[in-house]
PDB file of N, CA and C in Angstrom:
ATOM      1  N   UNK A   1     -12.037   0.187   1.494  1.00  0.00           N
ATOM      2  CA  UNK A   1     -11.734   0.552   2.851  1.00  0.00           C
ATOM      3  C   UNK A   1     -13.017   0.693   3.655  1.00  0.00           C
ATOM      4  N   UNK A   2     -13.076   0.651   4.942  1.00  0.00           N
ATOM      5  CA  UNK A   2     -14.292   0.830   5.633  1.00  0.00           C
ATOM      6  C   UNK A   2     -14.338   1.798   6.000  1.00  0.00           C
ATOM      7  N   UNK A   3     -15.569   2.421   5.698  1.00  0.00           N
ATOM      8  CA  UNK A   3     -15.811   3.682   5.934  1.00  0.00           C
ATOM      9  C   UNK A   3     -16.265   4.154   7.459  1.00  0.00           C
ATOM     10  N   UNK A   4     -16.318   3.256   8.201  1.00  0.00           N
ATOM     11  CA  UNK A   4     -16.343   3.024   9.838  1.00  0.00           C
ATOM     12  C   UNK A   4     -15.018   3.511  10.328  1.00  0.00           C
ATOM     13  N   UNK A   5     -13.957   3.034   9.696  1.00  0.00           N
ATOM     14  CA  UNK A   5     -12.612   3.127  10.390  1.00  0.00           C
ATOM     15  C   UNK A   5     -12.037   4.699  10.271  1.00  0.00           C
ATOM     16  N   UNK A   6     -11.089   5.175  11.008  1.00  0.00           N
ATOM     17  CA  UNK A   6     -10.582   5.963  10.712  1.00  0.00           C
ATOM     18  C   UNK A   6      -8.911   5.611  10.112  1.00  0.00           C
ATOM     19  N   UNK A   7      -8.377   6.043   8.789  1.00  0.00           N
ATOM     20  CA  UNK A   7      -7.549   5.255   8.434  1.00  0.00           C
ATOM     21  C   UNK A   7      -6.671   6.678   7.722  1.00  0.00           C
ATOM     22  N   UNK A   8      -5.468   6.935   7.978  1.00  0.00           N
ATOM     23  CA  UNK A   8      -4.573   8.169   8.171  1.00  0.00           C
ATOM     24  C   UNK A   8      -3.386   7.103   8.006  1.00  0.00           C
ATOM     25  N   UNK A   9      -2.311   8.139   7.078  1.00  0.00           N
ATOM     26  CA  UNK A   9      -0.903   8.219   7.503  1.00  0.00           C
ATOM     27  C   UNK A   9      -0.306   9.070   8.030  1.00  0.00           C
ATOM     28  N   UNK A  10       0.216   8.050   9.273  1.00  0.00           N
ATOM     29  CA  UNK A  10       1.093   9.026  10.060  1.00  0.00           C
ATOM     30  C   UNK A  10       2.360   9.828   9.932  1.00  0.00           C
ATOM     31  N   UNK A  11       3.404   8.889   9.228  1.00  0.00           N
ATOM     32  CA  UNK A  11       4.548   9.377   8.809  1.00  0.00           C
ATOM     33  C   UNK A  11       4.613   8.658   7.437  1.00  0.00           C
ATOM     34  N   UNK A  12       5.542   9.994   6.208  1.00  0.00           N
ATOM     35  CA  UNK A  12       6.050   9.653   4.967  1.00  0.00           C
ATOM     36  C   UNK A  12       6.782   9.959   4.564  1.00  0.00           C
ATOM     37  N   UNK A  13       8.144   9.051   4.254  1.00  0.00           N
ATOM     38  CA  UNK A  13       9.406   9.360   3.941  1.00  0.00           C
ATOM     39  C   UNK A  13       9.309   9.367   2.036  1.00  0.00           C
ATOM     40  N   UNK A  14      10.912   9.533   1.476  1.00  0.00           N
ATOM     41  CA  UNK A  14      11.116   9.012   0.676  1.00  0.00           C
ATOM     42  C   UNK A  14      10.911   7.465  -0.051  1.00  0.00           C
ATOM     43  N   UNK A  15      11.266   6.533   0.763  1.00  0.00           N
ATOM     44  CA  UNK A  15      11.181   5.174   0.498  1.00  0.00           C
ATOM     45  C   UNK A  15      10.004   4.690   1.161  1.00  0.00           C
ATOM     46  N   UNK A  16       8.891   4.925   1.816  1.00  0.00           N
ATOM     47  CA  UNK A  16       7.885   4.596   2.373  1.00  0.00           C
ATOM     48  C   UNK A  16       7.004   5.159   3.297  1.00  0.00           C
ATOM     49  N   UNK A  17       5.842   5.084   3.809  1.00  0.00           N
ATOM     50  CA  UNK A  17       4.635   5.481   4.902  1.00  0.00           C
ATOM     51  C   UNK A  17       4.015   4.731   6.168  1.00  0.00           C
ATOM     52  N   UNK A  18       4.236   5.460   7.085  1.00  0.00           N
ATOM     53  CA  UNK A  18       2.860   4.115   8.139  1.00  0.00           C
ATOM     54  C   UNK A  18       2.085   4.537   7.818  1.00  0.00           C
ATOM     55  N   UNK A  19       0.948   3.861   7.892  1.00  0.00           N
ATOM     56  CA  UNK A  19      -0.227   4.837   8.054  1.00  0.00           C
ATOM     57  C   UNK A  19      -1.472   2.868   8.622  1.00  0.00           C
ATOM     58  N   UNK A  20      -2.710   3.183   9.137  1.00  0.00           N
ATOM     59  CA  UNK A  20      -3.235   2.503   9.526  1.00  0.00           C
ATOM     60  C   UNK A  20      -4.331   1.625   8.631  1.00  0.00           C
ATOM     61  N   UNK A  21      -3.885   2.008   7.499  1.00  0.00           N
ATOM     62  CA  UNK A  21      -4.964   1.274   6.443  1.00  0.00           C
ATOM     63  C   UNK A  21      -5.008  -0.310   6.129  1.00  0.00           C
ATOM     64  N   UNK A  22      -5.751  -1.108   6.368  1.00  0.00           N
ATOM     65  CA  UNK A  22      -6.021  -2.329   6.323  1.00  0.00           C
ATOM     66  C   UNK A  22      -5.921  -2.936   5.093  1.00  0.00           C
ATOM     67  N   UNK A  23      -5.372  -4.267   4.704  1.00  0.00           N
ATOM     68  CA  UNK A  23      -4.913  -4.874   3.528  1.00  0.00           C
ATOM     69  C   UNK A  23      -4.377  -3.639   2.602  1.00  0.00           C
ATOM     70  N   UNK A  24      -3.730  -2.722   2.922  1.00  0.00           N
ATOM     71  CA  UNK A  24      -3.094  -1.405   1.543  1.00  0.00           C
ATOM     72  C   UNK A  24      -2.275  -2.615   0.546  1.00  0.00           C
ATOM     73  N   UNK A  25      -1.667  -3.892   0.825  1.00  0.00           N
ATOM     74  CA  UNK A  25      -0.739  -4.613  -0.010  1.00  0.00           C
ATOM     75  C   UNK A  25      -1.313  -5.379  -1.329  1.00  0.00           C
ATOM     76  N   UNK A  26      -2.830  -5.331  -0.957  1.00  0.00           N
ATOM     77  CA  UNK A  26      -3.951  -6.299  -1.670  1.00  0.00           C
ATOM     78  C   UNK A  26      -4.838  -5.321  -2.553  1.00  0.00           C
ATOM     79  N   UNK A  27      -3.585  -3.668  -2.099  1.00  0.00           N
ATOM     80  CA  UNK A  27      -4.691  -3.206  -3.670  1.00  0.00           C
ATOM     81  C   UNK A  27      -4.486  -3.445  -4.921  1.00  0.00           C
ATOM     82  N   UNK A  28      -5.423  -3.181  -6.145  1.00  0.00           N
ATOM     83  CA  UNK A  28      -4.752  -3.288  -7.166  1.00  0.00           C
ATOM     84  C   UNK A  28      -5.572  -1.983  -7.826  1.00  0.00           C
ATOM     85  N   UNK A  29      -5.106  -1.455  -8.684  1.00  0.00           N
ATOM     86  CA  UNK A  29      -5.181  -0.076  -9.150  1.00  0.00           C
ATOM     87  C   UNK A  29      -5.955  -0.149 -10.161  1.00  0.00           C
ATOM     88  N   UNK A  30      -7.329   0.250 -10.442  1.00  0.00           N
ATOM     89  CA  UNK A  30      -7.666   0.357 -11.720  1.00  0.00           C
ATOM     90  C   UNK A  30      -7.391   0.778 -13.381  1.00  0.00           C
ATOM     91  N   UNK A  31      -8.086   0.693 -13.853  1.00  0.00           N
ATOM     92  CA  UNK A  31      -7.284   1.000 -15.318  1.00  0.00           C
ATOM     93  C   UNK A  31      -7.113   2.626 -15.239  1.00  0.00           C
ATOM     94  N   UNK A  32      -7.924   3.405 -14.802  1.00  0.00           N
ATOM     95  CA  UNK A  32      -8.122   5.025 -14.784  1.00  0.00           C
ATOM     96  C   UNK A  32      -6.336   5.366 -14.301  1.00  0.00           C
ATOM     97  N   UNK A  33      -5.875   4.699 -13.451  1.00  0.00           N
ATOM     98  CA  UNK A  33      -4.639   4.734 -12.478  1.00  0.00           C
ATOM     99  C   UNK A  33      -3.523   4.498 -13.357  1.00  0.00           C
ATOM    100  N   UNK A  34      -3.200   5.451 -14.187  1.00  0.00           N
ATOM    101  CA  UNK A  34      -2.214   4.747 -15.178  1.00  0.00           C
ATOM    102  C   UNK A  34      -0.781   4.305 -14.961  1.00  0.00           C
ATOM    103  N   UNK A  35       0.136   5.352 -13.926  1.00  0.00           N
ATOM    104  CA  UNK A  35       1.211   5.478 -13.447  1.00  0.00           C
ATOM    105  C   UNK A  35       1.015   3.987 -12.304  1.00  0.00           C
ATOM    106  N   UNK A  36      -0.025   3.946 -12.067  1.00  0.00           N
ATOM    107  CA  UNK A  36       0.262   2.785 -10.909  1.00  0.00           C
ATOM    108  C   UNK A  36      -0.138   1.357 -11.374  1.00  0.00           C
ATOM    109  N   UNK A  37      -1.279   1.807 -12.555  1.00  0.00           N
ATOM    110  CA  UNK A  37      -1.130   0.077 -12.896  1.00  0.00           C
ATOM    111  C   UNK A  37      -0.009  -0.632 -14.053  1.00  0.00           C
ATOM    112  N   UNK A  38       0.923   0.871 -14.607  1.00  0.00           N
ATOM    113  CA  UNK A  38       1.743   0.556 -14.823  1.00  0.00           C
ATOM    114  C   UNK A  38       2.814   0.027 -14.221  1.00  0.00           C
ATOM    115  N   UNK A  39       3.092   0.216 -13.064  1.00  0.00           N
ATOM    116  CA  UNK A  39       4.234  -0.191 -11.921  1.00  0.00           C
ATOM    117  C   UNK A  39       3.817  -1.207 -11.518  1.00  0.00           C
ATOM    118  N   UNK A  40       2.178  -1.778 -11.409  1.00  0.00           N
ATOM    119  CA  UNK A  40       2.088  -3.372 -10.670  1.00  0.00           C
ATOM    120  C   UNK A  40       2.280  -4.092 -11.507  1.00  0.00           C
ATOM    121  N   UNK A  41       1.895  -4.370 -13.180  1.00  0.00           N
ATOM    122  CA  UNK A  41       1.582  -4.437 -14.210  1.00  0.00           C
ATOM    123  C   UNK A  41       3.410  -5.033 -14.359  1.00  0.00           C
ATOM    124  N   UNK A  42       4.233  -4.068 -14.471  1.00  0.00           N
ATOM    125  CA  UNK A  42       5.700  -4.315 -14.384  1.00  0.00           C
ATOM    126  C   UNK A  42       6.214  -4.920 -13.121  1.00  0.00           C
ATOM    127  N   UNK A  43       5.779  -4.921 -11.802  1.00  0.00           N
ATOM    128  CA  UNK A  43       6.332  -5.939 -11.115  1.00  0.00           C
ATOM    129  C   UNK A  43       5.650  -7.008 -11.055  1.00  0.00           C
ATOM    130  N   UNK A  44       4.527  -7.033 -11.521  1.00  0.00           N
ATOM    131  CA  UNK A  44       3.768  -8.596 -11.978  1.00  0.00           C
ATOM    132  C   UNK A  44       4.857  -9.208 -12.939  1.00  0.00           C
ATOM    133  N   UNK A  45       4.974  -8.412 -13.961  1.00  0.00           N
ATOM    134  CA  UNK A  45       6.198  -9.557 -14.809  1.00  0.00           C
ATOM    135  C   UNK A  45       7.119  -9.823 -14.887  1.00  0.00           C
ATOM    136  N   UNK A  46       7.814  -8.919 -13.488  1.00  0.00           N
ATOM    137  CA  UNK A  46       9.181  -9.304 -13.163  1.00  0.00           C
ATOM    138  C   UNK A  46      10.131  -9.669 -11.622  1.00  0.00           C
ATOM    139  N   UNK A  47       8.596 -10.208 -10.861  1.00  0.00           N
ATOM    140  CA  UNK A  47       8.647 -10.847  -9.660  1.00  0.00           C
ATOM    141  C   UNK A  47       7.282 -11.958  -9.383  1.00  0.00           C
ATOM    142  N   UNK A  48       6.358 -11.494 -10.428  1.00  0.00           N
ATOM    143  CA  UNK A  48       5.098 -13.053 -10.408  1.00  0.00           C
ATOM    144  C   UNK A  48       4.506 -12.470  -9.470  1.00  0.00           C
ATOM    145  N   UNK A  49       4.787 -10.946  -9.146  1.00  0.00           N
ATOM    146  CA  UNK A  49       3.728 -10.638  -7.680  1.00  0.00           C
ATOM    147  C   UNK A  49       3.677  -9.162  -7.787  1.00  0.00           C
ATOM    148  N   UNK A  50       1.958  -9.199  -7.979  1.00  0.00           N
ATOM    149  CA  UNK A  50       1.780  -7.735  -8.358  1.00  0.00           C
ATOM    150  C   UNK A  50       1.092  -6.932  -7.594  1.00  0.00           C
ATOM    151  N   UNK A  51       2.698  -6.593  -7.078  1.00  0.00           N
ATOM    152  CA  UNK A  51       1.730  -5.870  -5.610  1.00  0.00           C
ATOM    153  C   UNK A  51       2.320  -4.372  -5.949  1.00  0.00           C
ATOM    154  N   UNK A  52       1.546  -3.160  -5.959  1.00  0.00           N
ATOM    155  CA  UNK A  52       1.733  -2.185  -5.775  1.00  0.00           C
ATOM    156  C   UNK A  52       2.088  -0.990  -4.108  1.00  0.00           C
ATOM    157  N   UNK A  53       2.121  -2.253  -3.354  1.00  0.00           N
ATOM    158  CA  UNK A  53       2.810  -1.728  -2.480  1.00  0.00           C
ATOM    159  C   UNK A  53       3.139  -2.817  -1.681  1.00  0.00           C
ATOM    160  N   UNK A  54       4.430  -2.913  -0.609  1.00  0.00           N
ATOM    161  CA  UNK A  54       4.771  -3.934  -0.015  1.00  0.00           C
ATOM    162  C   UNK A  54       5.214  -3.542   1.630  1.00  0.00           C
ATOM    163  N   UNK A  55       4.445  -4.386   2.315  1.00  0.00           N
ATOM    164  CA  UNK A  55       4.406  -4.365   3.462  1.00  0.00           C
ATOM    165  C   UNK A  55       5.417  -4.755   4.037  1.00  0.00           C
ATOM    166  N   UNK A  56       6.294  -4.243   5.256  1.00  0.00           N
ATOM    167  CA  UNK A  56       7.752  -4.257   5.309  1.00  0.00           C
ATOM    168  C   UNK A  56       7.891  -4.683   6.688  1.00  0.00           C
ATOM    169  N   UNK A  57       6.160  -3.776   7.512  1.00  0.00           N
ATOM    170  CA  UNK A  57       6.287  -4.632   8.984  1.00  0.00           C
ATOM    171  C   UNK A  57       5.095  -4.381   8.992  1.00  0.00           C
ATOM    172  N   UNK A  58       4.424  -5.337  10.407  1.00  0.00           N
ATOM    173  CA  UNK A  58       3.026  -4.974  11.362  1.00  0.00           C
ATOM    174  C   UNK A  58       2.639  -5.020  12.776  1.00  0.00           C
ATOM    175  N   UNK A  59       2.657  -3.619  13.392  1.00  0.00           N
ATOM    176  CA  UNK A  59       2.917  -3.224  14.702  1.00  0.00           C
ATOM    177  C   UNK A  59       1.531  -3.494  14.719  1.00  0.00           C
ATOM    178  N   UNK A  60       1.007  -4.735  15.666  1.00  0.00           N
ATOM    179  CA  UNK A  60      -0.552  -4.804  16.145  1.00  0.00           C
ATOM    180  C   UNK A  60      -0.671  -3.876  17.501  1.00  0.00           C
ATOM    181  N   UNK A  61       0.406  -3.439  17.769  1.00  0.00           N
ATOM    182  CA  UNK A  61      -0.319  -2.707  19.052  1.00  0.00           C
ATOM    183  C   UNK A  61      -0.616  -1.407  19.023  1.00  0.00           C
ATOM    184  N   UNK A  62      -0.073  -0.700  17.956  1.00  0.00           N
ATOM    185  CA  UNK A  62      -0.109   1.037  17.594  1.00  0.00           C
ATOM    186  C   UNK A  62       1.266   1.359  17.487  1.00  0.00           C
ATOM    187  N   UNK A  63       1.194   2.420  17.044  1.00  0.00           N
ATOM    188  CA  UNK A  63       2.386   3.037  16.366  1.00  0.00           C
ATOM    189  C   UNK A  63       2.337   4.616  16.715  1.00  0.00           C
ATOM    190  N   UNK A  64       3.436   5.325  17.279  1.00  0.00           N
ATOM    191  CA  UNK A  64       4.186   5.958  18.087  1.00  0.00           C
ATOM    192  C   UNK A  64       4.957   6.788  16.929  1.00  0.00           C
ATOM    193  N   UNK A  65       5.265   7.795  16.012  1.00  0.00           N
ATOM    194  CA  UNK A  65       5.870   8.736  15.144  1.00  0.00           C
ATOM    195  C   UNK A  65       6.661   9.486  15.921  1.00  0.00           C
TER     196      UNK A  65
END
């Protein structure tokens, strides 16, 4: 992340978060991360795409909570 930016979530439900963080879909979790590289790790082998989080929309103009 850039440490220039200021990067916050605004709102967090049950099923998901906004928040303003740049590429969040393109992380991938290190080995230390066990609970999470277990979950990409498992949707790597049962969608070919191991994304630990999935981007659902992208408001370029700002976002309003």
């Amino acid at each position: 992340m850039n440490k220039n930016s200021i990067e916050s979530i605004v709102s967090c439900t049950t099923d998901g978060f906004i928040t303003n963080t740049p590429n969040l879909e393109n992380y991938i979790p290190c080995s230390k991360e066990i609970f999470s590289r277990m979950y990409y790790d498992m949707r790597l082998s049962l969608t070919g795409k191991g994304e630990l989080l999935e981007r659902k929309y992208y408001e370029p103009k700002g976002v309003i909570s």
